[in-house]
PDB file of N, CA and C in Angstrom:
ATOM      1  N   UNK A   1     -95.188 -60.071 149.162  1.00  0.00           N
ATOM      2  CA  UNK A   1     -94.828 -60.377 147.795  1.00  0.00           C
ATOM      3  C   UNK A   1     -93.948 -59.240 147.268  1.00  0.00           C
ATOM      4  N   UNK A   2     -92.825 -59.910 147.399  1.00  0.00           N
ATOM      5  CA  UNK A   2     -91.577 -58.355 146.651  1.00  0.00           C
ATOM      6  C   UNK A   2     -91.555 -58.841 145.250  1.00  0.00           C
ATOM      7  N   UNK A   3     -91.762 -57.637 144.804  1.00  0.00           N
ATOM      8  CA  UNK A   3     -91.478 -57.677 142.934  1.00  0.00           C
ATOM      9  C   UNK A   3     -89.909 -56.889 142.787  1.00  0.00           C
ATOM     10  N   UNK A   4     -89.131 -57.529 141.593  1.00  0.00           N
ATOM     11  CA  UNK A   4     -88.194 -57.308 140.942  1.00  0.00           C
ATOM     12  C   UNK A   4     -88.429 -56.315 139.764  1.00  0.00           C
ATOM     13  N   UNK A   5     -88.402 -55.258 139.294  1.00  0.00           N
ATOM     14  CA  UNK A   5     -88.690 -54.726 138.325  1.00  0.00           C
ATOM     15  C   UNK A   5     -87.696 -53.534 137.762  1.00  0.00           C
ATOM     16  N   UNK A   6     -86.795 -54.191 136.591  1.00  0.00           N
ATOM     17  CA  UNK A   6     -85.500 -53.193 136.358  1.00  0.00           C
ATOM     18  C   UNK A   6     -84.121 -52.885 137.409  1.00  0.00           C
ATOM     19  N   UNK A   7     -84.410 -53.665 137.842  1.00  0.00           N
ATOM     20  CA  UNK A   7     -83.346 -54.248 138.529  1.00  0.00           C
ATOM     21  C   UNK A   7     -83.697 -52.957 140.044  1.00  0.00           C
ATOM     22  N   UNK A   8     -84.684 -53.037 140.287  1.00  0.00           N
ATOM     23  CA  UNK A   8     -85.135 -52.315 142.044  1.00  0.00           C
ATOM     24  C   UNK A   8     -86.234 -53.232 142.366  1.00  0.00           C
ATOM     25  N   UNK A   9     -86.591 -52.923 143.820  1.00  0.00           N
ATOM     26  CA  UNK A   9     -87.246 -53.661 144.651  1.00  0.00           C
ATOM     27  C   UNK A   9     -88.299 -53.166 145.019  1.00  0.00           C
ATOM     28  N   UNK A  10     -89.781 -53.485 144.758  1.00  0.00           N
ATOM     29  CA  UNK A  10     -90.581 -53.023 145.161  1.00  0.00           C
ATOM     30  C   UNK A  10     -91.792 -53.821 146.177  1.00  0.00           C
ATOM     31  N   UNK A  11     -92.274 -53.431 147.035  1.00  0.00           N
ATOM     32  CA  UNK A  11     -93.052 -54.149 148.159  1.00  0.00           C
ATOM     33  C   UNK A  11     -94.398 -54.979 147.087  1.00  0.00           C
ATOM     34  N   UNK A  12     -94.934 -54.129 145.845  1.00  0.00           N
ATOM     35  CA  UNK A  12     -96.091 -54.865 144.965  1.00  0.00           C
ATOM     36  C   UNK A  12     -95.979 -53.996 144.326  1.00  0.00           C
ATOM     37  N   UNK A  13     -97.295 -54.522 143.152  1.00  0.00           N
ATOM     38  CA  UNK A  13     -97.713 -53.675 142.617  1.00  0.00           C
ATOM     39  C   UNK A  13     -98.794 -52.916 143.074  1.00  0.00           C
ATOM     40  N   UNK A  14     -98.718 -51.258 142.367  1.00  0.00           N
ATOM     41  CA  UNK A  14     -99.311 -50.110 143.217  1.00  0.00           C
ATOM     42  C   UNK A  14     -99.074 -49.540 144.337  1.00  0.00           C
ATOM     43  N   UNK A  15     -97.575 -49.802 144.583  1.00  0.00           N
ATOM     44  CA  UNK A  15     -96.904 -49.402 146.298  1.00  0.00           C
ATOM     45  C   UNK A  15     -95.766 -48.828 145.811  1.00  0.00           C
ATOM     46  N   UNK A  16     -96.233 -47.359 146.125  1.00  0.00           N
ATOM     47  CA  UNK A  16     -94.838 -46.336 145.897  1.00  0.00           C
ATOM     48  C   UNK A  16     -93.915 -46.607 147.397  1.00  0.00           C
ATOM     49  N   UNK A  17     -92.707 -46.030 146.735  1.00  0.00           N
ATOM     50  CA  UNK A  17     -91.605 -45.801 147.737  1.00  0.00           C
ATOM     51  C   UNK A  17     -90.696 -44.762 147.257  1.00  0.00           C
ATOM     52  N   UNK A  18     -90.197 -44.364 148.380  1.00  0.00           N
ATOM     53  CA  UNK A  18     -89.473 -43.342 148.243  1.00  0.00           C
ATOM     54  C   UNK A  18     -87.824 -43.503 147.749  1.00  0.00           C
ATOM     55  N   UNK A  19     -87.158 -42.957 146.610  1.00  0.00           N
ATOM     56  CA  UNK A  19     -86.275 -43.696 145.595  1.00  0.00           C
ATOM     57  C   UNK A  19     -84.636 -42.839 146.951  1.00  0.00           C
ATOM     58  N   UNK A  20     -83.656 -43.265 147.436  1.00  0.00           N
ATOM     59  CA  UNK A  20     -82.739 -42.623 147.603  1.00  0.00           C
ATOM     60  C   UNK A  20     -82.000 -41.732 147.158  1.00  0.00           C
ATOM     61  N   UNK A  21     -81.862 -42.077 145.535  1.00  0.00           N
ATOM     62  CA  UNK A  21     -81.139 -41.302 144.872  1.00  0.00           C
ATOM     63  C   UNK A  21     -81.557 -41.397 143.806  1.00  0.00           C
ATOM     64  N   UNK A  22     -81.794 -39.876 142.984  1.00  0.00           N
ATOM     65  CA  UNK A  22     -81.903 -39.519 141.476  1.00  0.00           C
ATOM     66  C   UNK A  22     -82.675 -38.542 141.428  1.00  0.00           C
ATOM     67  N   UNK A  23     -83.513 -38.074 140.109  1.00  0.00           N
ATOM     68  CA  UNK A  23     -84.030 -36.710 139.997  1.00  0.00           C
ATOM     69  C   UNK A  23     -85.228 -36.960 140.677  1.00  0.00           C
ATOM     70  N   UNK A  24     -86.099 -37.878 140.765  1.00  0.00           N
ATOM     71  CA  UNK A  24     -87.497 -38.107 141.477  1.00  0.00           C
ATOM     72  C   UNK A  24     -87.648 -38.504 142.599  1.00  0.00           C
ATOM     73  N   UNK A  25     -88.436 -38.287 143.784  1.00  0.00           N
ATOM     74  CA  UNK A  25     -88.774 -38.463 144.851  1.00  0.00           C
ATOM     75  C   UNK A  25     -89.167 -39.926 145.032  1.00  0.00           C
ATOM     76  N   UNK A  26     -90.293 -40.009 144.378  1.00  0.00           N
ATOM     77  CA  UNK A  26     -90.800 -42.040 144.832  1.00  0.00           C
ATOM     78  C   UNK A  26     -90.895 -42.089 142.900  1.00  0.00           C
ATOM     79  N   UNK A  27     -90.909 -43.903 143.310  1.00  0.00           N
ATOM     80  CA  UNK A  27     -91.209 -44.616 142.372  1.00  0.00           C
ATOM     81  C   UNK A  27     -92.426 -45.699 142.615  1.00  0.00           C
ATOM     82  N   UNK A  28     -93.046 -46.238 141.302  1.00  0.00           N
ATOM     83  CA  UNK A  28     -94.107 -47.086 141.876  1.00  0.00           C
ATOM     84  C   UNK A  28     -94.030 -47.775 140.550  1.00  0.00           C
ATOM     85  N   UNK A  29     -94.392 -49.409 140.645  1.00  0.00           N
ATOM     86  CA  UNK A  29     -94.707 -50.032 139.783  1.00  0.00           C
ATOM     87  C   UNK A  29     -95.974 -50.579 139.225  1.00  0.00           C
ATOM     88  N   UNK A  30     -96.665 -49.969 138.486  1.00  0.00           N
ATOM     89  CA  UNK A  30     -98.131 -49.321 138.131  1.00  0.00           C
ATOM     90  C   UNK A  30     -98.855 -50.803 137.443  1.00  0.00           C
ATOM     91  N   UNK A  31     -99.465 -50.967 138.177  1.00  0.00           N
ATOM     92  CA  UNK A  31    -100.366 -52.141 136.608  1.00  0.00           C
ATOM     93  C   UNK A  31    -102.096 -51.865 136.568  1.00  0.00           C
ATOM     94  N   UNK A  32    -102.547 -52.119 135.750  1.00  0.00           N
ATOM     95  CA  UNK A  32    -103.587 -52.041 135.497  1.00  0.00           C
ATOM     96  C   UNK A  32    -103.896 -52.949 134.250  1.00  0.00           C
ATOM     97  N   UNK A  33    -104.583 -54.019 134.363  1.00  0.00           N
ATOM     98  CA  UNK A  33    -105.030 -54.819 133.160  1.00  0.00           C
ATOM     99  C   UNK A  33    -103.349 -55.814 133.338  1.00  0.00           C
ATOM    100  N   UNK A  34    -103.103 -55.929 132.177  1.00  0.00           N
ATOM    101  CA  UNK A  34    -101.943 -56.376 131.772  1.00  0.00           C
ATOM    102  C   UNK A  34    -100.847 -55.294 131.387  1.00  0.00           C
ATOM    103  N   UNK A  35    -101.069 -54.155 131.699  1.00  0.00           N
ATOM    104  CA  UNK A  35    -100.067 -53.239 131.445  1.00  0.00           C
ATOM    105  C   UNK A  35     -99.361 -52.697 132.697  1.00  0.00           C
ATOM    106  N   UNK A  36     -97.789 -52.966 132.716  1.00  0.00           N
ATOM    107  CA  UNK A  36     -97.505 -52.714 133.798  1.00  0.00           C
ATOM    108  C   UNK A  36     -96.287 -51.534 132.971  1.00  0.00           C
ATOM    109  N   UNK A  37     -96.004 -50.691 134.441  1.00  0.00           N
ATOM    110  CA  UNK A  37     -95.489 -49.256 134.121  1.00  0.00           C
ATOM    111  C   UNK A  37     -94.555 -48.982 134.855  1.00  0.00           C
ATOM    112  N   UNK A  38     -93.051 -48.527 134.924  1.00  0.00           N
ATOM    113  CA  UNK A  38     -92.511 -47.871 135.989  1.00  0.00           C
ATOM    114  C   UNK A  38     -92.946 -46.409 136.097  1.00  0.00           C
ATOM    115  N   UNK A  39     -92.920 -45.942 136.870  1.00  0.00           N
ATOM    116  CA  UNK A  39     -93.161 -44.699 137.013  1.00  0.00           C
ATOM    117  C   UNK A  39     -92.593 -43.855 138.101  1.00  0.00           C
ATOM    118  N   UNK A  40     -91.968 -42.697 137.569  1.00  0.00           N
ATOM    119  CA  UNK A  40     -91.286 -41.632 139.134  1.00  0.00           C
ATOM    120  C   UNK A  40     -91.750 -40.831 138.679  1.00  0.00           C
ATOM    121  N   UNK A  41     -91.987 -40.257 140.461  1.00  0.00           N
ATOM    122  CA  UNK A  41     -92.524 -39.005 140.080  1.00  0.00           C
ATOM    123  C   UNK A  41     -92.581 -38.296 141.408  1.00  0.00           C
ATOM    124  N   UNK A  42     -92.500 -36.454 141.454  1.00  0.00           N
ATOM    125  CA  UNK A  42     -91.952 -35.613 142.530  1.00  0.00           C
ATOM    126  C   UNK A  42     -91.096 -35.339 142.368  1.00  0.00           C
ATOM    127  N   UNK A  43     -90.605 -34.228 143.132  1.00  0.00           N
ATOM    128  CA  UNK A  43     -89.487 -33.719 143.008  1.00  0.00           C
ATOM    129  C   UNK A  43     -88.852 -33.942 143.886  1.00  0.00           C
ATOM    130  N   UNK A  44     -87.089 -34.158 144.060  1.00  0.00           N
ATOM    131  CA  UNK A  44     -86.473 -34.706 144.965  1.00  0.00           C
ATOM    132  C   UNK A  44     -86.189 -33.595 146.038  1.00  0.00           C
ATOM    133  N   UNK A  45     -86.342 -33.668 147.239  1.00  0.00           N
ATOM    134  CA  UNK A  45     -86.572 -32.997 148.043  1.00  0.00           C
ATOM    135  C   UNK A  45     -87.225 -31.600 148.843  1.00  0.00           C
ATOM    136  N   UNK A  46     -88.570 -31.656 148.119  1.00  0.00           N
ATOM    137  CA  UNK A  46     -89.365 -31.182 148.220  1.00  0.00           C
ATOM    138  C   UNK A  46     -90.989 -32.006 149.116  1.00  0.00           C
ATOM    139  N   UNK A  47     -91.676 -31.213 149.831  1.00  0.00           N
ATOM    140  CA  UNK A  47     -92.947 -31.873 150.712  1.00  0.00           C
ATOM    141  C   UNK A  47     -93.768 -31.248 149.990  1.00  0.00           C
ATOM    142  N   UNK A  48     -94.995 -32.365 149.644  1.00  0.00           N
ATOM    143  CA  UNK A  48     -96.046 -31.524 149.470  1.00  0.00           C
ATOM    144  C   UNK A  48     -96.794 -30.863 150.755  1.00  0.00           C
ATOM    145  N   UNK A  49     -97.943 -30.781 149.967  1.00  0.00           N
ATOM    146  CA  UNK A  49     -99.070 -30.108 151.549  1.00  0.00           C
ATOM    147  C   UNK A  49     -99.355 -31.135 152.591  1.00  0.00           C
ATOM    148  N   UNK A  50     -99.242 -32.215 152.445  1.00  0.00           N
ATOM    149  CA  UNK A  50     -99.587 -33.354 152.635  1.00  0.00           C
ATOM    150  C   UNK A  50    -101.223 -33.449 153.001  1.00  0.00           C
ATOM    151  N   UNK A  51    -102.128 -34.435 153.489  1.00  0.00           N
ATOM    152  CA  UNK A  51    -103.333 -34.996 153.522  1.00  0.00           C
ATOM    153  C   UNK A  51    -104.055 -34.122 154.033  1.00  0.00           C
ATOM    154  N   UNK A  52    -103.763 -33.332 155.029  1.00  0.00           N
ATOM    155  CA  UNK A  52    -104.644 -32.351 155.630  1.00  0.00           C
ATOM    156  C   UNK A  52    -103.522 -31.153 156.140  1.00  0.00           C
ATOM    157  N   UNK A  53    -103.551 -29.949 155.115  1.00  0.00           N
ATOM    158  CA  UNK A  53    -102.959 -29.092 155.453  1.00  0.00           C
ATOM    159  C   UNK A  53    -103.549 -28.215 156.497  1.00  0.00           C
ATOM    160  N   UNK A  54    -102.572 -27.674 157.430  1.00  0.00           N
ATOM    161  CA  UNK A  54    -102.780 -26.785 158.463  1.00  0.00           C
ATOM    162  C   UNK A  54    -103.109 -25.697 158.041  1.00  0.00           C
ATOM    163  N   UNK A  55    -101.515 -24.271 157.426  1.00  0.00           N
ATOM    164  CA  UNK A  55    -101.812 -23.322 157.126  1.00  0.00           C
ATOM    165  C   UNK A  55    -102.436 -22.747 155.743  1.00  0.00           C
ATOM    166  N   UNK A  56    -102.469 -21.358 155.982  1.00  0.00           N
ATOM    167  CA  UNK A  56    -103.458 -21.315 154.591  1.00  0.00           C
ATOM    168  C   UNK A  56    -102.975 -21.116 153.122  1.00  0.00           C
ATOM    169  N   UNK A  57    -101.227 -21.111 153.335  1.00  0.00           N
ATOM    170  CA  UNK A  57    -100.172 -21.538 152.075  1.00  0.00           C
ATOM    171  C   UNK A  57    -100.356 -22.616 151.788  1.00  0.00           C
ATOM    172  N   UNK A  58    -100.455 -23.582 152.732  1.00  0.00           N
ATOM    173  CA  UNK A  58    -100.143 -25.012 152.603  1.00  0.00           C
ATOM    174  C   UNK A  58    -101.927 -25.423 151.261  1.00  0.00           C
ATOM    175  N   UNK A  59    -102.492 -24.616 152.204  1.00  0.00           N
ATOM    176  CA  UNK A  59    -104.260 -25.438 151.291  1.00  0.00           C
ATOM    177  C   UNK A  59    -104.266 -24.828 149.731  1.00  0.00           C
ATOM    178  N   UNK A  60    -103.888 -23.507 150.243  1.00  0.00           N
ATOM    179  CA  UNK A  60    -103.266 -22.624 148.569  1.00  0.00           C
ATOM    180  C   UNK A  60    -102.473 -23.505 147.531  1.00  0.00           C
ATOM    181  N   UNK A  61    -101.150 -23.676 148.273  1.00  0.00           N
ATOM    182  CA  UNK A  61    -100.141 -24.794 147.612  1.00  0.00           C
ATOM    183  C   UNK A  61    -101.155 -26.010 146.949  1.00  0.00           C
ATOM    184  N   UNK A  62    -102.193 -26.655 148.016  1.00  0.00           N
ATOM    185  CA  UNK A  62    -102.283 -27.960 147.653  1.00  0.00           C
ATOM    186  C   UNK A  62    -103.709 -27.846 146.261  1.00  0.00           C
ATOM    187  N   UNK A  63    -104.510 -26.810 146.752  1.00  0.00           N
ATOM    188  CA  UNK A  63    -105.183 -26.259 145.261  1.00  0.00           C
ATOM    189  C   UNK A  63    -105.129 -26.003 143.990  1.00  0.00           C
ATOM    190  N   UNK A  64    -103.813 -25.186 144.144  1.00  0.00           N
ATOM    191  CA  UNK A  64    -102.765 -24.993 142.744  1.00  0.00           C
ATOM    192  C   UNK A  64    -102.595 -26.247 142.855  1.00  0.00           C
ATOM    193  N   UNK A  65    -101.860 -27.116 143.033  1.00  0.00           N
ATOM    194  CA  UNK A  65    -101.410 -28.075 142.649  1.00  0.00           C
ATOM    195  C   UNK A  65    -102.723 -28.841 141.802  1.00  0.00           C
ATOM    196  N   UNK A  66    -103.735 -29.577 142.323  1.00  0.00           N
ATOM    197  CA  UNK A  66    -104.451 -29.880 142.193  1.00  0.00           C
ATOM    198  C   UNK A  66    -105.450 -29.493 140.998  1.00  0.00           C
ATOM    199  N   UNK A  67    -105.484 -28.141 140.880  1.00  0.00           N
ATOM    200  CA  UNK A  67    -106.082 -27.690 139.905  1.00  0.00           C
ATOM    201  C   UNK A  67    -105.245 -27.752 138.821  1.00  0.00           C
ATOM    202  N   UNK A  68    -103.840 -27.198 138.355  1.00  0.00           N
ATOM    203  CA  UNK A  68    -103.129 -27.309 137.714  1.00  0.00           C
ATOM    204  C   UNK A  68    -102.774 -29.454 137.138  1.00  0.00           C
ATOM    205  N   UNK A  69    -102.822 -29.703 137.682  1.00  0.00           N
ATOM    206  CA  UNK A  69    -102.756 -31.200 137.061  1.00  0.00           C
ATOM    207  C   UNK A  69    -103.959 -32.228 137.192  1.00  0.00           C
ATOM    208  N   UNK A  70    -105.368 -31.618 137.222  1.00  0.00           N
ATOM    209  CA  UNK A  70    -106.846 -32.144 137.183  1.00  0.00           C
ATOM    210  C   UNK A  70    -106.749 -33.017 136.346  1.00  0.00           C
ATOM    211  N   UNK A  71    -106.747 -32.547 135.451  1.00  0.00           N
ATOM    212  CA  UNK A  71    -106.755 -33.578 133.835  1.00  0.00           C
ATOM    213  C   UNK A  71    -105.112 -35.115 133.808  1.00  0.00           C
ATOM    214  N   UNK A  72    -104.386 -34.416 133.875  1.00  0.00           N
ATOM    215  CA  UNK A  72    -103.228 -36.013 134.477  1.00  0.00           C
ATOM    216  C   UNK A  72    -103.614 -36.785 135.557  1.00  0.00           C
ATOM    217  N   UNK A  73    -104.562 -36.023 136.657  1.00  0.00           N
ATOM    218  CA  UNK A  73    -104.427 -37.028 137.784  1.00  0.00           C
ATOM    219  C   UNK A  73    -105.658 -37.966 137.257  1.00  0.00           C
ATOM    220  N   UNK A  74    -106.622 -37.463 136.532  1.00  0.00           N
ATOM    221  CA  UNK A  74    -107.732 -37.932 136.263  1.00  0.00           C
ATOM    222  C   UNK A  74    -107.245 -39.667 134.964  1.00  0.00           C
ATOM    223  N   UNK A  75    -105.989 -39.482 134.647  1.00  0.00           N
ATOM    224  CA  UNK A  75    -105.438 -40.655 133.736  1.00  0.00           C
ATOM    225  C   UNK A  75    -105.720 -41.707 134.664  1.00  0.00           C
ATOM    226  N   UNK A  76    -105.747 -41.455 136.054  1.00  0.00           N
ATOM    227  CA  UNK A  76    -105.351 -43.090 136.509  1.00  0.00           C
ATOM    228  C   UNK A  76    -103.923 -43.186 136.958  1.00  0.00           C
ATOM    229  N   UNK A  77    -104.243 -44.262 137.825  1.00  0.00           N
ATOM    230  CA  UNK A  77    -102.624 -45.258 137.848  1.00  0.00           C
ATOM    231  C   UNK A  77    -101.534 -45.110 136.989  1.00  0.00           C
ATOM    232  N   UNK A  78    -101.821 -45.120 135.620  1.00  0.00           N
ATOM    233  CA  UNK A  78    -101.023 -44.481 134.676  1.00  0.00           C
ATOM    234  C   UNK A  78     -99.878 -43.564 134.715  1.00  0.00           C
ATOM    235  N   UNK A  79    -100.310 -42.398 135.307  1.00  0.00           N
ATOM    236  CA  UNK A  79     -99.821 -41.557 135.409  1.00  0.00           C
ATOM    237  C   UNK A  79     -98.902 -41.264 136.388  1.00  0.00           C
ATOM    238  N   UNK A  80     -97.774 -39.769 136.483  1.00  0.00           N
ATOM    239  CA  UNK A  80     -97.189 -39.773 137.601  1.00  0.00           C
ATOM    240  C   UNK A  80     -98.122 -38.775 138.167  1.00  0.00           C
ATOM    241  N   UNK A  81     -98.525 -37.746 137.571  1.00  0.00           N
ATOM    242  CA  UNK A  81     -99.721 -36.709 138.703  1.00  0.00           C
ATOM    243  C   UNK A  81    -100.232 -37.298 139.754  1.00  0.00           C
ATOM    244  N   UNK A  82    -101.263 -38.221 139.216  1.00  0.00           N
ATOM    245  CA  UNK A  82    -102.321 -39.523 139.791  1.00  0.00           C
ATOM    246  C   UNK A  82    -101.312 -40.219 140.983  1.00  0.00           C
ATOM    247  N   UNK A  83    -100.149 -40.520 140.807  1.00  0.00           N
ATOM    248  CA  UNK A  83     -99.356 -40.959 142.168  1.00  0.00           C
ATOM    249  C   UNK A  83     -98.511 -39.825 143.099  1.00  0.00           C
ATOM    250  N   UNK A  84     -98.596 -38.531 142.431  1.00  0.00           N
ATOM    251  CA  UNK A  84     -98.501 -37.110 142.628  1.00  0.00           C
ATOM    252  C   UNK A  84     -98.867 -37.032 143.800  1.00  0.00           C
ATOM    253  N   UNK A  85    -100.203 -36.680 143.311  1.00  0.00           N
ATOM    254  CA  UNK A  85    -101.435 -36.511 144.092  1.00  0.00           C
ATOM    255  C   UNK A  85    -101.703 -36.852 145.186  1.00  0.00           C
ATOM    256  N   UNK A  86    -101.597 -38.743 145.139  1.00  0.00           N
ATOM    257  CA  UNK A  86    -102.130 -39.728 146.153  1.00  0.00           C
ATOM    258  C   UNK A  86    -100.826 -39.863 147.539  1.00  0.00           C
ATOM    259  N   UNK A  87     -99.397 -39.353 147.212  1.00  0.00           N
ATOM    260  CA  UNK A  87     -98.705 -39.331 147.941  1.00  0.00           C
ATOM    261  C   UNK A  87     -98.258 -38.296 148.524  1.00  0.00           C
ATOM    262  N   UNK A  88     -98.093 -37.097 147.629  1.00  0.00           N
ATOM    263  CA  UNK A  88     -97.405 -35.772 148.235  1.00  0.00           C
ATOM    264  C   UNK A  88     -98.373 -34.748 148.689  1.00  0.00           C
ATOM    265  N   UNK A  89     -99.747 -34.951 147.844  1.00  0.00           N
ATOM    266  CA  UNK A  89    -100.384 -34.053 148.438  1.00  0.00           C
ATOM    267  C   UNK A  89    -101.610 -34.421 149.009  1.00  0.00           C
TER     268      UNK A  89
END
């Protein structure tokens, strides 16, 4: 099921992808209830720690991160932290 939304293409709703070009890394088209959301978010060419970091920058990196945006990721779907989070780090 491909959704149309603002004139881009997305696989559904709640399925980020990674945008080619512009200031943000992925985009995702957010719904929850009846409220649906575009949302970007990341920085464009930058990795997070990803899912299971190796070194001990990487777990540092992914802590700060984590600690520093507790309260946004905790919004939900809503948010870009919350898709932050679930993708980069």
């Amino acid at each position: 099921m491909s959704i149309n939304y603002r004139g881009e293409t997305f696989e559904g709703y709640n399925k980020p992808k990674k945008t080619p070009k512009g200031k943000k890394s992925h985009a995702v088209v957010a719904k929850e209830g009846a409220t649906t959301k575009l949302i970007r978010f990341g920085q464009q060419g930058v990795s997070g720690a990803g899912a299971n970091p190796t070194t001990e920058s990487e777990k540092a990196r992914q802590k700060s991160f984590k600690a520093r945006h507790a309260k946004n990721i905790a919004k939900g779907k809503m948010s870009a932290a919350y898709w932050s989070d679930k993708v980069k780090w």
